[in-house]
Structure formats: structure tokens, C-alpha cells
N, C-alpha and C. Protein backbone atom coordinates (compact mmCIF):
# COMPACT_ATOMS: atom_id res chain seq x y z
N UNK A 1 -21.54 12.64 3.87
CA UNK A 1 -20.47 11.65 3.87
C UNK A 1 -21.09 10.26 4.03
N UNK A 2 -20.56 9.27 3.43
CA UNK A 2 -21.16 7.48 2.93
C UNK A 2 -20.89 7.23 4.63
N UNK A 3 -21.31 6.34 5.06
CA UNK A 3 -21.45 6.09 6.12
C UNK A 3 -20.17 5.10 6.21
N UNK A 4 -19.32 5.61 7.49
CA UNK A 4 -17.67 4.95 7.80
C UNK A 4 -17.60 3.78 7.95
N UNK A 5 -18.24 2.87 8.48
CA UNK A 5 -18.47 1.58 8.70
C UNK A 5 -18.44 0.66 7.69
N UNK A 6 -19.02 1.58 6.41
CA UNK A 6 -19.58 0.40 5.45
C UNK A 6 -18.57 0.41 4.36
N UNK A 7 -17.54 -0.45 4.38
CA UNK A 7 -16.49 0.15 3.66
C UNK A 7 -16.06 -1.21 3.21
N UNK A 8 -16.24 -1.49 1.85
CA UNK A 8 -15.80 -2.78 1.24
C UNK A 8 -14.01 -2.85 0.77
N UNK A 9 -13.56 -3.84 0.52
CA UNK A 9 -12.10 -4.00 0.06
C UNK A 9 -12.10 -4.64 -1.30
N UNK A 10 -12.02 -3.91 -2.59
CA UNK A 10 -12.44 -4.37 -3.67
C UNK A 10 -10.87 -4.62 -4.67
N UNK A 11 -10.45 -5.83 -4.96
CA UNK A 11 -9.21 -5.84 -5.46
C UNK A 11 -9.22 -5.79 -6.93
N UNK A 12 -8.24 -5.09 -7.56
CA UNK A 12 -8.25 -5.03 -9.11
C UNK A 12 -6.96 -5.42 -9.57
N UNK A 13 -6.54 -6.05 -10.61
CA UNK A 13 -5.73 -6.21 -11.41
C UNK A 13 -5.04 -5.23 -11.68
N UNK A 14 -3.71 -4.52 -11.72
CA UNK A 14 -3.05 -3.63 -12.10
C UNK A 14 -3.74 -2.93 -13.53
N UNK A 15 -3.73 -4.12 -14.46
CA UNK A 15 -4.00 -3.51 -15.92
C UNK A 15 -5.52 -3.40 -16.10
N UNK A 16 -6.17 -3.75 -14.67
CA UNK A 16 -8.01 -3.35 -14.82
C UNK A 16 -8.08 -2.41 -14.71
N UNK A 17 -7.07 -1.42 -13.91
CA UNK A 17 -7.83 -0.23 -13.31
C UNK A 17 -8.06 0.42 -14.25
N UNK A 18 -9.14 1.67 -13.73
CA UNK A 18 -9.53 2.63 -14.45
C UNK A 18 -9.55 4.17 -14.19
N UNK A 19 -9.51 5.12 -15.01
CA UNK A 19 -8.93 6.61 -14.61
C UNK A 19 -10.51 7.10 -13.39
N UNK A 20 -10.40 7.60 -12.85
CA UNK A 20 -11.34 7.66 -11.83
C UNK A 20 -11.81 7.08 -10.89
N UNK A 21 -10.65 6.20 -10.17
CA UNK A 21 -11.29 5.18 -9.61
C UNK A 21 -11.00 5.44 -8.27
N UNK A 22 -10.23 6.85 -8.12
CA UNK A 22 -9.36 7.37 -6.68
C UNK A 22 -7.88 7.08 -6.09
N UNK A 23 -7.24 6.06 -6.85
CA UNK A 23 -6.49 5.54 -6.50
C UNK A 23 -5.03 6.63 -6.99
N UNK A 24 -4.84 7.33 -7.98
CA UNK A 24 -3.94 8.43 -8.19
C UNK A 24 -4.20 9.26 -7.53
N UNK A 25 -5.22 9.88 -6.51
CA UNK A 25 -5.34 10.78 -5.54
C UNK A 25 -4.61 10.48 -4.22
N UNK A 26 -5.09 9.05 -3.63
CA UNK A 26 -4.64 7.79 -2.93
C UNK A 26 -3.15 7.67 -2.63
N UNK A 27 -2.47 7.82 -3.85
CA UNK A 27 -1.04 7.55 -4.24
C UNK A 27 -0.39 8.22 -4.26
N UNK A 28 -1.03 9.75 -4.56
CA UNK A 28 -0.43 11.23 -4.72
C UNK A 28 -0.14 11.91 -3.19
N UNK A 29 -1.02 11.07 -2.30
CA UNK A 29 -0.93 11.89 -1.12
C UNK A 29 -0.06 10.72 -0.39
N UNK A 30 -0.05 9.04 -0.75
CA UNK A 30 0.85 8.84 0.27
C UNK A 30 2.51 8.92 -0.15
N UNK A 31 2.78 9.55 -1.37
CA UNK A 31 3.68 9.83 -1.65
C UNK A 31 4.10 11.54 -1.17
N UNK A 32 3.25 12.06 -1.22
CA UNK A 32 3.84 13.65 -0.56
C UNK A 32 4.01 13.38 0.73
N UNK A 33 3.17 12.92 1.38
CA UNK A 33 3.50 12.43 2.80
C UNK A 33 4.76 11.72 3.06
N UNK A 34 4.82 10.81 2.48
CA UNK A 34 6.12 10.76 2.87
C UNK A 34 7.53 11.34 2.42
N UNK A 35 7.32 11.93 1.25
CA UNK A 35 8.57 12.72 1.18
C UNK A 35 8.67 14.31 2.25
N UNK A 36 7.66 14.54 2.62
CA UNK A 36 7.51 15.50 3.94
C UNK A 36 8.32 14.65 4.95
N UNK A 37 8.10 13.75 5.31
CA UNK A 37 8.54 12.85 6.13
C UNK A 37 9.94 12.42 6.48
N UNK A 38 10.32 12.39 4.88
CA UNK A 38 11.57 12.47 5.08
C UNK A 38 12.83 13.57 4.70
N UNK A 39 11.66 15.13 4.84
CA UNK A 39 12.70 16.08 4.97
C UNK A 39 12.65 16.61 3.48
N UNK A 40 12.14 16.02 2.55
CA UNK A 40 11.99 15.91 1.22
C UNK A 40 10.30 16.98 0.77
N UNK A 41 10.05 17.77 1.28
CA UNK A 41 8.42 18.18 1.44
C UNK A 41 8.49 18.74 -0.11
N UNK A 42 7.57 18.60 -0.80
CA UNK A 42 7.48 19.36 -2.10
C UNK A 42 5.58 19.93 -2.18
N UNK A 43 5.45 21.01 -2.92
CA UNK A 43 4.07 21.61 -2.85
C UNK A 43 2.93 20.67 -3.55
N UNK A 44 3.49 19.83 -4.56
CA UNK A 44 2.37 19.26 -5.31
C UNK A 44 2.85 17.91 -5.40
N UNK A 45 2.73 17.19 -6.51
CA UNK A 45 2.70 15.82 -7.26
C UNK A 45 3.47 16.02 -8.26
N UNK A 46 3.46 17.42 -8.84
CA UNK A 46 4.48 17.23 -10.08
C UNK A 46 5.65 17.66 -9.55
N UNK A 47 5.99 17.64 -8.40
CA UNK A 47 7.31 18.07 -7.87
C UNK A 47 8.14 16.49 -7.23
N UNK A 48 7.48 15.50 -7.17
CA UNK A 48 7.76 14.18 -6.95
C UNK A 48 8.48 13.97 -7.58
N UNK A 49 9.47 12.23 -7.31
CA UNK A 49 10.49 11.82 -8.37
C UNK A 49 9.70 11.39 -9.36
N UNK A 50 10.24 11.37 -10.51
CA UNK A 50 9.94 10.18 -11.55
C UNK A 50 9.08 9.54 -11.25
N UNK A 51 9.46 8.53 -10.83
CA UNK A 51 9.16 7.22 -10.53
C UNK A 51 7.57 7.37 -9.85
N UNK A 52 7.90 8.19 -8.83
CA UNK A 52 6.34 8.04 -7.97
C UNK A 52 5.17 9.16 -8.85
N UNK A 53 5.46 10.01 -9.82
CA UNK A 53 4.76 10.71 -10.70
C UNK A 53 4.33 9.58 -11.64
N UNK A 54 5.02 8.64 -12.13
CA UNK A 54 4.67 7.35 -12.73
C UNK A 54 3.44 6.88 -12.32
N UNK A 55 3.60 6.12 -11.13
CA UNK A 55 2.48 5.56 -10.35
C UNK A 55 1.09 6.37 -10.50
N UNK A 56 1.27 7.74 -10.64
CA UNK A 56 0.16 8.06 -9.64
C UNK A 56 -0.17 8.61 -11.67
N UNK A 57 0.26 9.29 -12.12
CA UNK A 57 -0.03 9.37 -13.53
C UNK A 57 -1.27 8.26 -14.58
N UNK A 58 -0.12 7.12 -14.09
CA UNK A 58 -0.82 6.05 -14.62
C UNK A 58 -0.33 4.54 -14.05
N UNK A 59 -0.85 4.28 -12.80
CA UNK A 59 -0.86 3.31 -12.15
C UNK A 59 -1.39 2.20 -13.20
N UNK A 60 -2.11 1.81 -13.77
CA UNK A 60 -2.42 1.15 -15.23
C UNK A 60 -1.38 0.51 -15.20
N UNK A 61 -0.22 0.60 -15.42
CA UNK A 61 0.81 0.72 -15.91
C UNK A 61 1.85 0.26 -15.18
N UNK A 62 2.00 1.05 -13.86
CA UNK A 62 3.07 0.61 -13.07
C UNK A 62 2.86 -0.33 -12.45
N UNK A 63 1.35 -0.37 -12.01
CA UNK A 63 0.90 -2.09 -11.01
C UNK A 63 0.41 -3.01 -12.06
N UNK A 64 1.02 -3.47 -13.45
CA UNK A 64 0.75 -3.92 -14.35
C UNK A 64 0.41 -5.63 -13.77
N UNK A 65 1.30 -5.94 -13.60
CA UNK A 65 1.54 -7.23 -13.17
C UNK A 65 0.78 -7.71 -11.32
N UNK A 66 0.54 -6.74 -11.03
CA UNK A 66 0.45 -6.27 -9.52
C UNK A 66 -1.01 -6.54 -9.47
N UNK A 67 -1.71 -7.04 -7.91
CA UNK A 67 -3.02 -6.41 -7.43
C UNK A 67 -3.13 -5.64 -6.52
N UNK A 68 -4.30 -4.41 -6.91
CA UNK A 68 -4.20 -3.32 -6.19
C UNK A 68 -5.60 -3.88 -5.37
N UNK A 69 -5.48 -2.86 -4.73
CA UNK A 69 -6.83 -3.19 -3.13
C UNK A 69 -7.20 -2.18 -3.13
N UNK A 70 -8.37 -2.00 -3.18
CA UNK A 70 -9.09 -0.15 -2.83
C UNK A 70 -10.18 -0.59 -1.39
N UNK A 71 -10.29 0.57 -0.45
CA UNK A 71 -10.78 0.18 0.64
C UNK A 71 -11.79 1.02 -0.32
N UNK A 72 -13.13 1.22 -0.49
CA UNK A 72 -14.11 1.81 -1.11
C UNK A 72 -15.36 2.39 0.06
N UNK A 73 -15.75 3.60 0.44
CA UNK A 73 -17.24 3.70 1.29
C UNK A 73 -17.44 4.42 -0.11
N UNK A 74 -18.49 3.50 -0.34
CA UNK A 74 -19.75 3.64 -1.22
C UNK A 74 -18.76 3.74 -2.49
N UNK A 75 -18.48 4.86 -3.47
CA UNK A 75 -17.90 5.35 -4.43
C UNK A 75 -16.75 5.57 -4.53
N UNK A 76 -16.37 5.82 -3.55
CA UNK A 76 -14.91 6.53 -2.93
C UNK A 76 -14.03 5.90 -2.43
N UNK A 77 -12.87 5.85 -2.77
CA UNK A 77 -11.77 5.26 -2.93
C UNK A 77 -11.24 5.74 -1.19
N UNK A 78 -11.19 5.46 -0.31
CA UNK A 78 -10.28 5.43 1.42
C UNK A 78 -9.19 4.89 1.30
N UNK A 79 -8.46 3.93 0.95
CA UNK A 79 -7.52 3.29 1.35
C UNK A 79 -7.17 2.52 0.33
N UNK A 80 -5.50 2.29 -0.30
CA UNK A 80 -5.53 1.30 -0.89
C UNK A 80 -4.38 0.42 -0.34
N UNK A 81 -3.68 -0.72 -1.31
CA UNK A 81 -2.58 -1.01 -1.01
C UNK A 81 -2.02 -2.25 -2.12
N UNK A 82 -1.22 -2.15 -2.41
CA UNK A 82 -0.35 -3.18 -3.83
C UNK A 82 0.19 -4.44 -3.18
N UNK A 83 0.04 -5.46 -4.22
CA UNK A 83 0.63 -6.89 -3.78
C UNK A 83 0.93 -7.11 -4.82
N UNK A 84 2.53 -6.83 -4.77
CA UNK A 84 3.00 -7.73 -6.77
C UNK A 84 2.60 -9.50 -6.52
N UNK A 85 2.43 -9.88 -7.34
CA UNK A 85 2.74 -11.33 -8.10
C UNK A 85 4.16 -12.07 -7.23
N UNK A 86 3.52 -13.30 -6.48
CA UNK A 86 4.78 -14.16 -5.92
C UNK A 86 5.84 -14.02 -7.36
N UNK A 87 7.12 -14.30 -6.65
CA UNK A 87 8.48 -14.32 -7.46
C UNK A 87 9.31 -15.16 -6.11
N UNK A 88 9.82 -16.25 -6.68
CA UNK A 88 10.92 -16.59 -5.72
C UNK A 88 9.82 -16.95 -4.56
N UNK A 89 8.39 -17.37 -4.55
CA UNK A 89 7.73 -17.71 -3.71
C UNK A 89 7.37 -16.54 -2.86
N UNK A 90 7.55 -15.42 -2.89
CA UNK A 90 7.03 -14.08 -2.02
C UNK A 90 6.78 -13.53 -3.07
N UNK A 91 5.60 -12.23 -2.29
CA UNK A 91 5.17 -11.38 -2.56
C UNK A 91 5.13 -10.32 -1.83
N UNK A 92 5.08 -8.80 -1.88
CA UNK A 92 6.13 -7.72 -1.17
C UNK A 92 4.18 -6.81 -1.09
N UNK A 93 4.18 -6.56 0.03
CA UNK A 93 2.87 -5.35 -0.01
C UNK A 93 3.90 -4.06 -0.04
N UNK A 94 3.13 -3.11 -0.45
CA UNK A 94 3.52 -1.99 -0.82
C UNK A 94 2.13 -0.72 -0.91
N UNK A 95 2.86 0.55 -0.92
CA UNK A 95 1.79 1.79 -0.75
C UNK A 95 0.09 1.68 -0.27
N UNK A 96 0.46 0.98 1.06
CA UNK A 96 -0.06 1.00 1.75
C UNK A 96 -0.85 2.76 2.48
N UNK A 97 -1.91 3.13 2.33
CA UNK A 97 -2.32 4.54 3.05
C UNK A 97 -3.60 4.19 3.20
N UNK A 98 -4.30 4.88 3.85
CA UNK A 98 -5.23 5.09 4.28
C UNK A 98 -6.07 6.68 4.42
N UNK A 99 -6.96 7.15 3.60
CA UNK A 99 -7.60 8.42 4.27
C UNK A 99 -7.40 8.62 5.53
N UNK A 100 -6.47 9.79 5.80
CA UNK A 100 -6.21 10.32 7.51
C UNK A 100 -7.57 10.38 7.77
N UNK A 101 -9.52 10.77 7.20
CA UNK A 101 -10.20 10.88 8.51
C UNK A 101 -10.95 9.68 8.25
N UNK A 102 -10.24 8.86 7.83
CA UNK A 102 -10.60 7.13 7.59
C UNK A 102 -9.99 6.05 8.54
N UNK A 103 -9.01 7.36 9.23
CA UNK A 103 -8.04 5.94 10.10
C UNK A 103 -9.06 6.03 11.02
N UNK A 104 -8.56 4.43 11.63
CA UNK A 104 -8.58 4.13 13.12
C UNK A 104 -10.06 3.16 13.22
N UNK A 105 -10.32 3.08 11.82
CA UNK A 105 -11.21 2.18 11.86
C UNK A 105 -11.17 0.89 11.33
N UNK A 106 -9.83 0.29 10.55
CA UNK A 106 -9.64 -1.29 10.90
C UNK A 106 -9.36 -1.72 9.05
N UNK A 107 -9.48 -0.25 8.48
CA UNK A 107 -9.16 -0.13 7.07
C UNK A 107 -7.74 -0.75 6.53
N UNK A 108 -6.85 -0.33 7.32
CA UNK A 108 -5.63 -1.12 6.86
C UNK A 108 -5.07 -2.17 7.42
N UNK A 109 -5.56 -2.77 8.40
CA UNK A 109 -5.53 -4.35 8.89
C UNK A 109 -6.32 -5.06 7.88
N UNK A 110 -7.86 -4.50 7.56
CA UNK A 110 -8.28 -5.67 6.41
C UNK A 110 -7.78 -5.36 5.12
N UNK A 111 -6.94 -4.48 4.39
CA UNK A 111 -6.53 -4.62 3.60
C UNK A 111 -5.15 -5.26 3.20
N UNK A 112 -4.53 -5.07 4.49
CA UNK A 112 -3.14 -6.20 4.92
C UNK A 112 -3.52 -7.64 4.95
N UNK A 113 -5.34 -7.64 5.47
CA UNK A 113 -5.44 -9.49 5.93
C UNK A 113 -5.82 -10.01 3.83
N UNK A 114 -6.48 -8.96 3.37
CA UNK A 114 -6.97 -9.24 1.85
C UNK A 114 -5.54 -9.23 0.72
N UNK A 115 -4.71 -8.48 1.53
CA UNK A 115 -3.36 -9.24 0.65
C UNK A 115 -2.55 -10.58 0.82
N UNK A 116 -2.35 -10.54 2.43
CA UNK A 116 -2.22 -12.07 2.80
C UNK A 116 -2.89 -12.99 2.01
N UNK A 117 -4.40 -13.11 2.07
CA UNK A 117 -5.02 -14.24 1.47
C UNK A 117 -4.69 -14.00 -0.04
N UNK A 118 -5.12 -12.59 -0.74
CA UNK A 118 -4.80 -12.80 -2.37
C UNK A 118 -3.00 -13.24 -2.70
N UNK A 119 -1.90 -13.07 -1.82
CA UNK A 119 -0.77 -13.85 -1.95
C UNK A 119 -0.96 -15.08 -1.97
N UNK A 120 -1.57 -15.95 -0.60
CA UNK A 120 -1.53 -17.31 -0.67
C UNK A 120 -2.37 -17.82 -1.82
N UNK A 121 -3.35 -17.39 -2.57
CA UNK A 121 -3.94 -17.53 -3.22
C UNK A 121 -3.46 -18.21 -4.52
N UNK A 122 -2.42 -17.00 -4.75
CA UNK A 122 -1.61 -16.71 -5.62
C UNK A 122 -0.42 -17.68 -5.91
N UNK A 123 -0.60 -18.09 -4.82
CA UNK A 123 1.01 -19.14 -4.51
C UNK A 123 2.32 -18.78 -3.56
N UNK A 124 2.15 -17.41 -3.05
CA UNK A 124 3.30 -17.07 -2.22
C UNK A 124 3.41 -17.52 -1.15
N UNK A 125 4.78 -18.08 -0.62
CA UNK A 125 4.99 -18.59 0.89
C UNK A 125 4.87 -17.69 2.05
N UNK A 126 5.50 -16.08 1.46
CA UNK A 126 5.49 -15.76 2.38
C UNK A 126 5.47 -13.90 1.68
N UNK A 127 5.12 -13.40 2.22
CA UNK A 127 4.88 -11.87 2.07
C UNK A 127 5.66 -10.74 2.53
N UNK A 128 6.37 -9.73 2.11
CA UNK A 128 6.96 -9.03 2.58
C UNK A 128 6.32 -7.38 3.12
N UNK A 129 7.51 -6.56 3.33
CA UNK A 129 7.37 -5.20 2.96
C UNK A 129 8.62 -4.64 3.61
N UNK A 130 8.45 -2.99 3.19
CA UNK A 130 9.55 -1.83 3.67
C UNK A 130 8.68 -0.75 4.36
N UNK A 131 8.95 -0.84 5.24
CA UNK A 131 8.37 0.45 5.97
C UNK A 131 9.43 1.97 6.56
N UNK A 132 9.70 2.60 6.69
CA UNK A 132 10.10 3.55 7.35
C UNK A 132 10.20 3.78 8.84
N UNK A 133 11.50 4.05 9.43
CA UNK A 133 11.46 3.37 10.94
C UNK A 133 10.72 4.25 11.61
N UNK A 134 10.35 5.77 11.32
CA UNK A 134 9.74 6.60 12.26
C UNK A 134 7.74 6.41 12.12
N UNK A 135 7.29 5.56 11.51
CA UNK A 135 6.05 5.11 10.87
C UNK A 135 6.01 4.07 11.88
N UNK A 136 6.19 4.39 13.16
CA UNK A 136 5.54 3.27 14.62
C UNK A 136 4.69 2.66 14.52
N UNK A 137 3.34 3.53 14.05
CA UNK A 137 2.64 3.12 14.15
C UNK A 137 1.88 1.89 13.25
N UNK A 138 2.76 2.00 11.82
CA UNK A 138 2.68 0.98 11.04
C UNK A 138 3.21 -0.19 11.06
N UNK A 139 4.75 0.27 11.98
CA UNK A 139 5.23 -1.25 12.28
C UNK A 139 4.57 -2.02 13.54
N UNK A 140 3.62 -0.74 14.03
CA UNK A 140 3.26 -1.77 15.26
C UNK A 140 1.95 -2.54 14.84
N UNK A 141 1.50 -2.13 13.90
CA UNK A 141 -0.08 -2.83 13.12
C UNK A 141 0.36 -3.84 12.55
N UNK A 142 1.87 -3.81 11.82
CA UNK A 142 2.15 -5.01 10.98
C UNK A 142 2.94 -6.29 12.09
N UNK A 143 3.17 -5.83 13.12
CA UNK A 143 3.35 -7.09 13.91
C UNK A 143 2.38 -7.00 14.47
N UNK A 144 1.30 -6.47 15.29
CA UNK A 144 0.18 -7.26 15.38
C UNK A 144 -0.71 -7.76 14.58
N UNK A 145 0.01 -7.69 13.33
CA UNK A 145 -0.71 -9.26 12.26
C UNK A 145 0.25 -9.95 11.63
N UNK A 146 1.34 -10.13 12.65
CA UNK A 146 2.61 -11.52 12.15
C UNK A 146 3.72 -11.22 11.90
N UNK A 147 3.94 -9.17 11.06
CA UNK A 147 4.80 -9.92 10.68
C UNK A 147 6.11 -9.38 11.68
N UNK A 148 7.49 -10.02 11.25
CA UNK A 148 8.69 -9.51 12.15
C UNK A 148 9.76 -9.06 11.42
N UNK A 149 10.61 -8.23 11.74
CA UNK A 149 11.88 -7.95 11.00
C UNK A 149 12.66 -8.91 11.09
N UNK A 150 13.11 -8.34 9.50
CA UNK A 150 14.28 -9.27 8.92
C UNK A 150 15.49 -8.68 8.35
N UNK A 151 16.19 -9.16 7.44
CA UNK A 151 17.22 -8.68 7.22
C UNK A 151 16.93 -7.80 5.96
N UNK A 152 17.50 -6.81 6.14
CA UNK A 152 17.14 -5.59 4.72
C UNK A 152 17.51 -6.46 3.53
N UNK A 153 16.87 -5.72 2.36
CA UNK A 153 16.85 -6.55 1.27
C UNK A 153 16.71 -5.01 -0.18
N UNK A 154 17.17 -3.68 1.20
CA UNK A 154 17.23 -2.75 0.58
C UNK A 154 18.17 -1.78 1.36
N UNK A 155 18.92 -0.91 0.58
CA UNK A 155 20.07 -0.30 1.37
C UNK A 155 19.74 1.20 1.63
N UNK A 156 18.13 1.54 1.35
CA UNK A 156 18.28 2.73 2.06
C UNK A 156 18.12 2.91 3.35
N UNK A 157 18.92 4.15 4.37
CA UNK A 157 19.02 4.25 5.65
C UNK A 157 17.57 3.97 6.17
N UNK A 158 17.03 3.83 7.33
CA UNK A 158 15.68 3.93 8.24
C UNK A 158 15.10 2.89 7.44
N UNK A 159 14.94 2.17 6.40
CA UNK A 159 13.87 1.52 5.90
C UNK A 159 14.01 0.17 7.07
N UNK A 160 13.06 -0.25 7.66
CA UNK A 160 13.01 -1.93 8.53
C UNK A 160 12.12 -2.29 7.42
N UNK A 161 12.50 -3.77 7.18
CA UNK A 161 11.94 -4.71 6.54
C UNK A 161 11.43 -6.07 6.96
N UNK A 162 10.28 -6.29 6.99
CA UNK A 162 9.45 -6.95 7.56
C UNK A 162 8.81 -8.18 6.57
N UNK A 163 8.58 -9.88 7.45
CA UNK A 163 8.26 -10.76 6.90
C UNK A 163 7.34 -11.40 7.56
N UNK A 164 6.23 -12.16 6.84
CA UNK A 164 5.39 -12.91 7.47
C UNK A 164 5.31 -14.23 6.55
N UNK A 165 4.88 -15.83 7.16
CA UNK A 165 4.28 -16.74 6.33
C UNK A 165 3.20 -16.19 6.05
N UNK A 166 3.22 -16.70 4.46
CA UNK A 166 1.37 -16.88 4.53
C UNK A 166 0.59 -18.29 4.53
């Protein structure tokens, strides 16, 4: 195993990526995970909705417009996470995961701090997301880097929605 420490945050263009790059493995699992999560458990990836079989099929595609973040040790894809393109001056992070024997080492704080900056970069005022209310532990990482709840801006049950300046 690449040594845990040494783990770069390499961002790509939606329409750069390429088939092998880990990121449909990445996507496949934080999508089963959470439909386990929410009572929704299915055996594979092709048992997913639409939509998230999309993503993980051919992310190419769905993060077209989008930059994706891969946490990388050595070859290997750990962690990623999506930042569409400011609109209306924000930009929304999204599918946020991390390799479960990757956590706890600081992988998805720097990939939260590498979307912050590629937003402001970008031009966004301010950055969003949706998290899931029983995912503590994510809302407690994302306010200890700024951000706070706000008012939903989506009507499914449990989702808290969260804002930060950038």
C-alpha cells in the first residue's frame, strides 16, 4: 500500500476526465452508501437510480461543466469531490467521500479547502452544499471550516443545507 500521508489533491475538468482514473469506483460506493443509509440498500451499482448510474457510468459527462477533485496516494484515486461552476455567484460542493481506510487523515478538509479556493477562483461569493442530517460527522467537519445552515433550497426530508463565504 502507497504510503497514507502522501496524498496529493489533483483537480480535473469534468470533460478531462478519463475512464480509469478511480473516480466511478469513488462514486459507486458513495452512492450505495448512502442509499443503505437511507433505508434504500441495493446489492450493486446497477441497482441505483438513473441518475446516480449516470454519474458513475460516465462522469465525463455528468460533471461536464463541473470540477472534480481526486485525493490521489500515488495512482489511486482515495477521495474525491465536485464543485459546479459559480451561477448566481455560488457554487454548490457535492459527492463528497472519502476511502473508509483513508479517513481520518485530513483528506476531506483539504479537498473542501481546494474547492473553496477553485470557487473563489472561479468567481463564486459563496459556496454551498446538502448533506444528510444523520452524516454528524460531516456536518461537524463542514462547520469546522465555516460553513453554517441555512435555509433549504431543496425539499427533501433530513437534507440540512449549508453555506459559507468564499
Amino acid at each position: 500500500m502507497t504510503d497514507r500521508h502522501e496524498v496529493v489533491i489533483a483537480g480535473r475538468p469534468g470533460r478531462a476526465l478519463r475512464a480509469g482514473d478511480g473516480l466511478a469506483g469513488l462514486l459507486a460506493a458513495y452512492h450505495l452508501r448512502t442509499e443503505a443509509e437511507k433505508g434504500a440498500a441495493v446489492a450493486g451499482a446497477d441497482g441505483l437510480p438513473d441518475r446516480y448510474r449516470m454519474e458513475i457510468a460516465d462522469p465525463r459527462t455528468a460533471f461536464a461543466g463541473d470540477m472534480v477533485l481526486l485525493a490521489l496516494s500515488g495512482d489511486t484515486a482515495v477521495g474525491c469531490l465536485v464543485v459546479t461552476a459559480p451561477a448566481g455567484g455560488r457554487s454548490e460542493v457535492k459527492r463528497l467521500w472519502t476511502a473508509p481506510e483513508f479517513r481520518g487523515t485530513g483528506i476531506a478538509s483539504r479537498l473542501v479547502g481546494a474547492a473553496l479556493a477553485h470557487a473563489g477562483e472561479s468567481g463564486a461569493d459563496v459556496v454551498r452544499l446538502s448533506v444528510w442530517d444523520w452524516r454528524t460527522g460531516a456536518i461537524a467537519l463542514y462547520e469546522r471550516l465555516g460553513f453554517t445552515v441555512t435555509e433549504s433550497w431543496d425539499e427533501r426530508d433530513r437534507l440540512v443545507c449549508m453555506e459559507r463565504a468564499v
